[in-house]
C-alpha atoms as a PDB file:
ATOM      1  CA  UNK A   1     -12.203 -30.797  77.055  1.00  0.00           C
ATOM      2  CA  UNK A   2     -11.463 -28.733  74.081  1.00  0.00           C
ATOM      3  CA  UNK A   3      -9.494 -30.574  71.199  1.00  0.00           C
ATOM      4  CA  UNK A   4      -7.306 -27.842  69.793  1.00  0.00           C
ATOM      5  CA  UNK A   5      -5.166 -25.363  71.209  1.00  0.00           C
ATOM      6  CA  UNK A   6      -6.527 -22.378  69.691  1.00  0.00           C
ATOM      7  CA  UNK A   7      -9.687 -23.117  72.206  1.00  0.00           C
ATOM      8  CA  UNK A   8     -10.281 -21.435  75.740  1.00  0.00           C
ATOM      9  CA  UNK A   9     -10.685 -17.695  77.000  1.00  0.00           C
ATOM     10  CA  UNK A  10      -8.657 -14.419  74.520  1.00  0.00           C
ATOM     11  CA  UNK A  11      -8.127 -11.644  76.709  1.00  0.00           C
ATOM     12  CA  UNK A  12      -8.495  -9.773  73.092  1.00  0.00           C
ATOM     13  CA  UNK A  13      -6.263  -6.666  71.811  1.00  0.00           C
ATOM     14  CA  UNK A  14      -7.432  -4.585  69.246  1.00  0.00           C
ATOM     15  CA  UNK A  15      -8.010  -7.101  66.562  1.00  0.00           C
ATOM     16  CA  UNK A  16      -7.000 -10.803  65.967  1.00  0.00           C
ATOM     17  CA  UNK A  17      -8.104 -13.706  63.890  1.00  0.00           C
ATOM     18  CA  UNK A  18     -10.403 -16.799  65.624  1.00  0.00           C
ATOM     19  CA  UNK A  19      -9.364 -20.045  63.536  1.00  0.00           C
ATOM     20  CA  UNK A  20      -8.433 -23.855  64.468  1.00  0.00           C
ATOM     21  CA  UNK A  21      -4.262 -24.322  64.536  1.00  0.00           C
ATOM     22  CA  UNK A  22      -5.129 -27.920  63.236  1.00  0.00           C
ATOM     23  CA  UNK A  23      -7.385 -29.074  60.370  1.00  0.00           C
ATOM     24  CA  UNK A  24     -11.036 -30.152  61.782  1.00  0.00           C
ATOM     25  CA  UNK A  25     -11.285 -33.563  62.806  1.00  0.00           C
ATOM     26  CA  UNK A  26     -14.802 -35.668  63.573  1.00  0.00           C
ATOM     27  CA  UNK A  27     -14.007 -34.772  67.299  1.00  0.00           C
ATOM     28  CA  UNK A  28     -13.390 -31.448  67.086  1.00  0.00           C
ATOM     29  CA  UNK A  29     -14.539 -29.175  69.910  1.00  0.00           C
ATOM     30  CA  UNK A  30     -13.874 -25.516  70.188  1.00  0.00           C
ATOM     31  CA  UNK A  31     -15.429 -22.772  72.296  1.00  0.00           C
ATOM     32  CA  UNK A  32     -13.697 -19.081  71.843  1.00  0.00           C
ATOM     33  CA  UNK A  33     -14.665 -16.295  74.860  1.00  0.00           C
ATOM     34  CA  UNK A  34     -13.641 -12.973  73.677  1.00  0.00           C
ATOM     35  CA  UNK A  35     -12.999  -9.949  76.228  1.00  0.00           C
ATOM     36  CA  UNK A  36     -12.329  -6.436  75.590  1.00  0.00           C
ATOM     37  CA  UNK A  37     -10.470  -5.269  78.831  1.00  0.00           C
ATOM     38  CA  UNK A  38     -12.302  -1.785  78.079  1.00  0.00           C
ATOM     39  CA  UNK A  39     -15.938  -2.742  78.986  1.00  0.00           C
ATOM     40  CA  UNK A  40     -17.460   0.324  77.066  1.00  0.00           C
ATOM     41  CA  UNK A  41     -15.551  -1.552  73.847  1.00  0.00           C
ATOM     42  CA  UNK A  42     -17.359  -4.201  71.885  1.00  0.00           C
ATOM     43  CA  UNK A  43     -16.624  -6.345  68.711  1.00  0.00           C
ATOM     44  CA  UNK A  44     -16.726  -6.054  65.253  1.00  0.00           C
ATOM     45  CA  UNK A  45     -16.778  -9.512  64.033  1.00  0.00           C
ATOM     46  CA  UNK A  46     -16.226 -10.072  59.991  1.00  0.00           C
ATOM     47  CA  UNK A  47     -16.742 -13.787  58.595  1.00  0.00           C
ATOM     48  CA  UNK A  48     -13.487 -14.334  56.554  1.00  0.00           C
ATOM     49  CA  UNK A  49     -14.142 -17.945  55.068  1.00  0.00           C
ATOM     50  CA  UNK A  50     -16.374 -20.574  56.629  1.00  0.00           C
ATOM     51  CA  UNK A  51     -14.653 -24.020  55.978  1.00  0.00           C
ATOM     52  CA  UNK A  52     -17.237 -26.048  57.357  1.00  0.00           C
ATOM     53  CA  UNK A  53     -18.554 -29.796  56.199  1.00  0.00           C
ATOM     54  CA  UNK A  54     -21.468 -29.163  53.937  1.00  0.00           C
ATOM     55  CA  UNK A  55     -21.525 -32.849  52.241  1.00  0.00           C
ATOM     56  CA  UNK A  56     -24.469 -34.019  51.316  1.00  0.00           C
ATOM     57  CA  UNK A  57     -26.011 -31.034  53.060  1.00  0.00           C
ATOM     58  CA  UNK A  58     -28.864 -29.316  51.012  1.00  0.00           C
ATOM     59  CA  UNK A  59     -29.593 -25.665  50.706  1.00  0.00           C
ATOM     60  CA  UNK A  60     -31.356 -24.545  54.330  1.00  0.00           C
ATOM     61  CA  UNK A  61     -30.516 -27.432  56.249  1.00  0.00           C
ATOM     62  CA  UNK A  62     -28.381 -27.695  59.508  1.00  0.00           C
ATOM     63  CA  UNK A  63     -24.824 -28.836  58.388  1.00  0.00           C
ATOM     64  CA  UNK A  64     -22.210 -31.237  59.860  1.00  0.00           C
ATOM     65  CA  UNK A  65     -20.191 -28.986  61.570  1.00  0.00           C
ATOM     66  CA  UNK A  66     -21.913 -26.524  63.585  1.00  0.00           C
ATOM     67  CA  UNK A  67     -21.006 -22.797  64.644  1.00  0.00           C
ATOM     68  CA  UNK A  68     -22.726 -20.916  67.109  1.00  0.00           C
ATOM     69  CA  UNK A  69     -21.930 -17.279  67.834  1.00  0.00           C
ATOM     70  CA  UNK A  70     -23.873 -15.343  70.618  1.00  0.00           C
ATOM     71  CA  UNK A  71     -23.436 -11.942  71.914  1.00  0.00           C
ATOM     72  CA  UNK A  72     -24.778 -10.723  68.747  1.00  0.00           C
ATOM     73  CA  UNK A  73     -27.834  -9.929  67.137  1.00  0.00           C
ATOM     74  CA  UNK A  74     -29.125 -11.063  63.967  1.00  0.00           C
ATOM     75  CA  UNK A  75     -26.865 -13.698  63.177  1.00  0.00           C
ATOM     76  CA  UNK A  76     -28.558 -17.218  63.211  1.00  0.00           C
ATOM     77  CA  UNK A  77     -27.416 -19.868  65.113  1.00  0.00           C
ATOM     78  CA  UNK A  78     -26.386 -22.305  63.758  1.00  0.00           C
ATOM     79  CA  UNK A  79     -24.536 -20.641  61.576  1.00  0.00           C
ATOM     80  CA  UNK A  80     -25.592 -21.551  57.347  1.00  0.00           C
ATOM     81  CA  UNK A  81     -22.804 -23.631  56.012  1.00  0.00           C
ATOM     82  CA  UNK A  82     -23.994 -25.131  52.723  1.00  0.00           C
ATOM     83  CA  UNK A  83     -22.448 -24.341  49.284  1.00  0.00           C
ATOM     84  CA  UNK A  84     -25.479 -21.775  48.595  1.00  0.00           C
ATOM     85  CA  UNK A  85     -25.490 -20.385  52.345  1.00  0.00           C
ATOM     86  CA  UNK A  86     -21.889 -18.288  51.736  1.00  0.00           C
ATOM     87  CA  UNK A  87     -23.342 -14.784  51.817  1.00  0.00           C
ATOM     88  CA  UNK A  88     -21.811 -13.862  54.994  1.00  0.00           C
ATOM     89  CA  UNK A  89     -18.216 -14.390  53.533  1.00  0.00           C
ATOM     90  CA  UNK A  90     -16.791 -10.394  53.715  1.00  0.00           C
ATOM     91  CA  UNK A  91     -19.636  -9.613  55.978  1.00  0.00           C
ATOM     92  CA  UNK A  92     -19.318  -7.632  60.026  1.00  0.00           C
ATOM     93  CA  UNK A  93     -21.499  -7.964  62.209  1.00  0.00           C
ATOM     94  CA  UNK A  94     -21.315  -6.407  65.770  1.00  0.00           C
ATOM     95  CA  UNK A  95     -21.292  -7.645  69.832  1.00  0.00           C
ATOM     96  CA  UNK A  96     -23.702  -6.447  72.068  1.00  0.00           C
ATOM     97  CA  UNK A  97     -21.051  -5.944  74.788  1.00  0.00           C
ATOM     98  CA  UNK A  98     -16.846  -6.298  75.989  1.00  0.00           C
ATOM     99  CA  UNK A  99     -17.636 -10.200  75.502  1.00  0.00           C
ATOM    100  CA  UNK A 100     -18.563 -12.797  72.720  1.00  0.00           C
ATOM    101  CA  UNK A 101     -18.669 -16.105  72.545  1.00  0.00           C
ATOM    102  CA  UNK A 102     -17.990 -18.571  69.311  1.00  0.00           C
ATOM    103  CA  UNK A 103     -18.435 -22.381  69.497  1.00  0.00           C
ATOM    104  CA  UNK A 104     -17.585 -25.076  66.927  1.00  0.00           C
ATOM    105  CA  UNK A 105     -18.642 -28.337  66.854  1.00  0.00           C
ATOM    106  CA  UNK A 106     -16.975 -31.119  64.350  1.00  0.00           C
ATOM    107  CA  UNK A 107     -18.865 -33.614  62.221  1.00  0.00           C
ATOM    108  CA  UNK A 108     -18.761 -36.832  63.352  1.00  0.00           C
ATOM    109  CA  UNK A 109     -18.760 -38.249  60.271  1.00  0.00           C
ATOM    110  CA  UNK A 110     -16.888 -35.468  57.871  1.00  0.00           C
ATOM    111  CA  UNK A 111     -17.667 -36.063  54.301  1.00  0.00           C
ATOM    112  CA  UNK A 112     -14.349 -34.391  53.469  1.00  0.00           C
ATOM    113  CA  UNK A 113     -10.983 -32.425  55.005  1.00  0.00           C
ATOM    114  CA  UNK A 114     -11.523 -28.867  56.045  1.00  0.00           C
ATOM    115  CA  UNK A 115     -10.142 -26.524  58.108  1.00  0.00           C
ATOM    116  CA  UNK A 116     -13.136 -25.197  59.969  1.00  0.00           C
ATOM    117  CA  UNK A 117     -14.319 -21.243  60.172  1.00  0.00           C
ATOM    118  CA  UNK A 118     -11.973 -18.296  60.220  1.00  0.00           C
ATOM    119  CA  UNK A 119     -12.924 -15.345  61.594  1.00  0.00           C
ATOM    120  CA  UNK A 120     -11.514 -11.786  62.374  1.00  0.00           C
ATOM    121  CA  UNK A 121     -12.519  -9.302  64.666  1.00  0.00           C
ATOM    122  CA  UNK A 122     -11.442  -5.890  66.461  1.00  0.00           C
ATOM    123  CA  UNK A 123     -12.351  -4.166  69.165  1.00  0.00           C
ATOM    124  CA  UNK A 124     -14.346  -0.610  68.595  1.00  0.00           C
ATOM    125  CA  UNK A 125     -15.619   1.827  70.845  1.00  0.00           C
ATOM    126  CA  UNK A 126     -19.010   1.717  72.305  1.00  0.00           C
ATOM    127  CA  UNK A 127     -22.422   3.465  71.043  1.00  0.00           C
ATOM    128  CA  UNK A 128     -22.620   4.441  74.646  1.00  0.00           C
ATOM    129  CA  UNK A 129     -19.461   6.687  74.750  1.00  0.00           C
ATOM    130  CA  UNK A 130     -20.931   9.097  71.990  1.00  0.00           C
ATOM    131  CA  UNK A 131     -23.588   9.843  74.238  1.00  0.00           C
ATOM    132  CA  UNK A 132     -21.193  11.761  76.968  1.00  0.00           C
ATOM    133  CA  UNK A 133     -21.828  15.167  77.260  1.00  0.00           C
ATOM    134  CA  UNK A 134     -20.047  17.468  79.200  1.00  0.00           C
ATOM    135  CA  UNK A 135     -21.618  21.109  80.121  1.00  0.00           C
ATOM    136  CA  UNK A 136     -20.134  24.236  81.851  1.00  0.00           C
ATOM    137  CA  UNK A 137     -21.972  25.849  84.527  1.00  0.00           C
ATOM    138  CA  UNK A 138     -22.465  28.864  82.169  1.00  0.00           C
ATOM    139  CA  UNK A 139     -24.823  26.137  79.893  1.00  0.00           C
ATOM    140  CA  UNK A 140     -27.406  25.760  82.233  1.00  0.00           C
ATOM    141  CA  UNK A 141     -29.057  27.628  85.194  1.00  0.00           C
ATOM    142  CA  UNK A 142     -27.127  28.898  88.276  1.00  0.00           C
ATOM    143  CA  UNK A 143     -29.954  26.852  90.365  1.00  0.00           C
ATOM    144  CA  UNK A 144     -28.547  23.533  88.833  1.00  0.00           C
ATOM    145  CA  UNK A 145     -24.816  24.375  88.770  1.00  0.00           C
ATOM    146  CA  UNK A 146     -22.535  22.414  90.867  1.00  0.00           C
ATOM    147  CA  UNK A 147     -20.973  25.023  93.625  1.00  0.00           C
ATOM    148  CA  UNK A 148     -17.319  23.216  94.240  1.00  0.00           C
ATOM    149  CA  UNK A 149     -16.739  22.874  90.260  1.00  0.00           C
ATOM    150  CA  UNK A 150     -17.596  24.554  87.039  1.00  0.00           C
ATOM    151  CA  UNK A 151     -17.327  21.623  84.810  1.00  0.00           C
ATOM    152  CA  UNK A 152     -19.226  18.525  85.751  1.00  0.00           C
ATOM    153  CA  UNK A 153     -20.591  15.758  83.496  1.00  0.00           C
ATOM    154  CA  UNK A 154     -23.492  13.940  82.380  1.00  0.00           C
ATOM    155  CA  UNK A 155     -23.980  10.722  81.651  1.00  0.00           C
ATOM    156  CA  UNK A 156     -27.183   9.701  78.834  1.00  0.00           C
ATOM    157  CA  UNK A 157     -27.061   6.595  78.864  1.00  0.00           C
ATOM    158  CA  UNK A 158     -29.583   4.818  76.151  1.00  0.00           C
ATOM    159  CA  UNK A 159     -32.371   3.446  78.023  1.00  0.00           C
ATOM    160  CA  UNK A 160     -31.733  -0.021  76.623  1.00  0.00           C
ATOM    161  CA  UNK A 161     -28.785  -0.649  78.476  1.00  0.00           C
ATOM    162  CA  UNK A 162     -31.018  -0.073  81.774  1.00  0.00           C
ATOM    163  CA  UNK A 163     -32.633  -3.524  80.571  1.00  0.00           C
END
């Protein structure tokens, strides 16, 4: 299904780099699932170079080669290819979750050789984990503190991950 190596499922470390092993072909199919084994870790995604076919494309429209990145907010799918449309070279932008998902889809009628997008990312901690507290049984009423323990812990979880 998937016409270069590089493709398929990356149990991701700490950080790696998403790119093709061979140069972008008119049949070239990729799809890239990233997972953090942490699930309270998520991505930080920066867009190193975008090699994608922009001939004959003009400024604003859809290009030959299509990427597609979800798991993310504000990033616009397809991603902007053309020779004016580089302004997210150098940029980061963030996963929602433990999991993100890239595709890449070849021209099938490339207008020149290119190596398709490249693409680093790491894995950070989650909003979620600054929002542990912990509180002693001296920090709040003897009515509400646990009996078998002194310490015990509180989860505040943002309400939007209850949606």
């Amino acid at each position: 299904m998937f016409t270069d190596p590089s493709c398929g499922l990356i149990e991701a470390g700490n950080n790696g780099v998403i790119s093709l092993k061979n140069e972008a072909e008119s049949t070239t199919f990729c799809q890239w699932a990233l997972k953090a084994d942490d699930p309270w870790k998520t991505f930080a995604l920066e867009f190193e170079d975008l090699d994608l076919d922009d001939g004959n494309t003009l400024p604003g429209q859809k290009c030959g080669d299509q990427l597609y990145i979800y798991g993310v907010k504000g990033v616009e799918n397809p991603i902007p290819c053309g020779p004016n449309d580089q302004s997210l070279i150098g940029e980061s932008v963030r996963s929602n979750s433990n999991v993100l998902f890239i595709e890449y889809r070849g021209n099938r009628l490339p207008s020149r050789s290119h190596k398709g997008p490249t693409l680093k990312y790491r894995t950070i901690g989650s909003p979620v984990s600054n929002e542990i507290q912990t509180f002693s049984s001296q920090q709040v009423s003897s009515g509400l503190a646990p009996t078998s323990s002194s310490w015990w812990t509180v989860l505040a979880l943002l309400p939007a991950l209850l949606f």
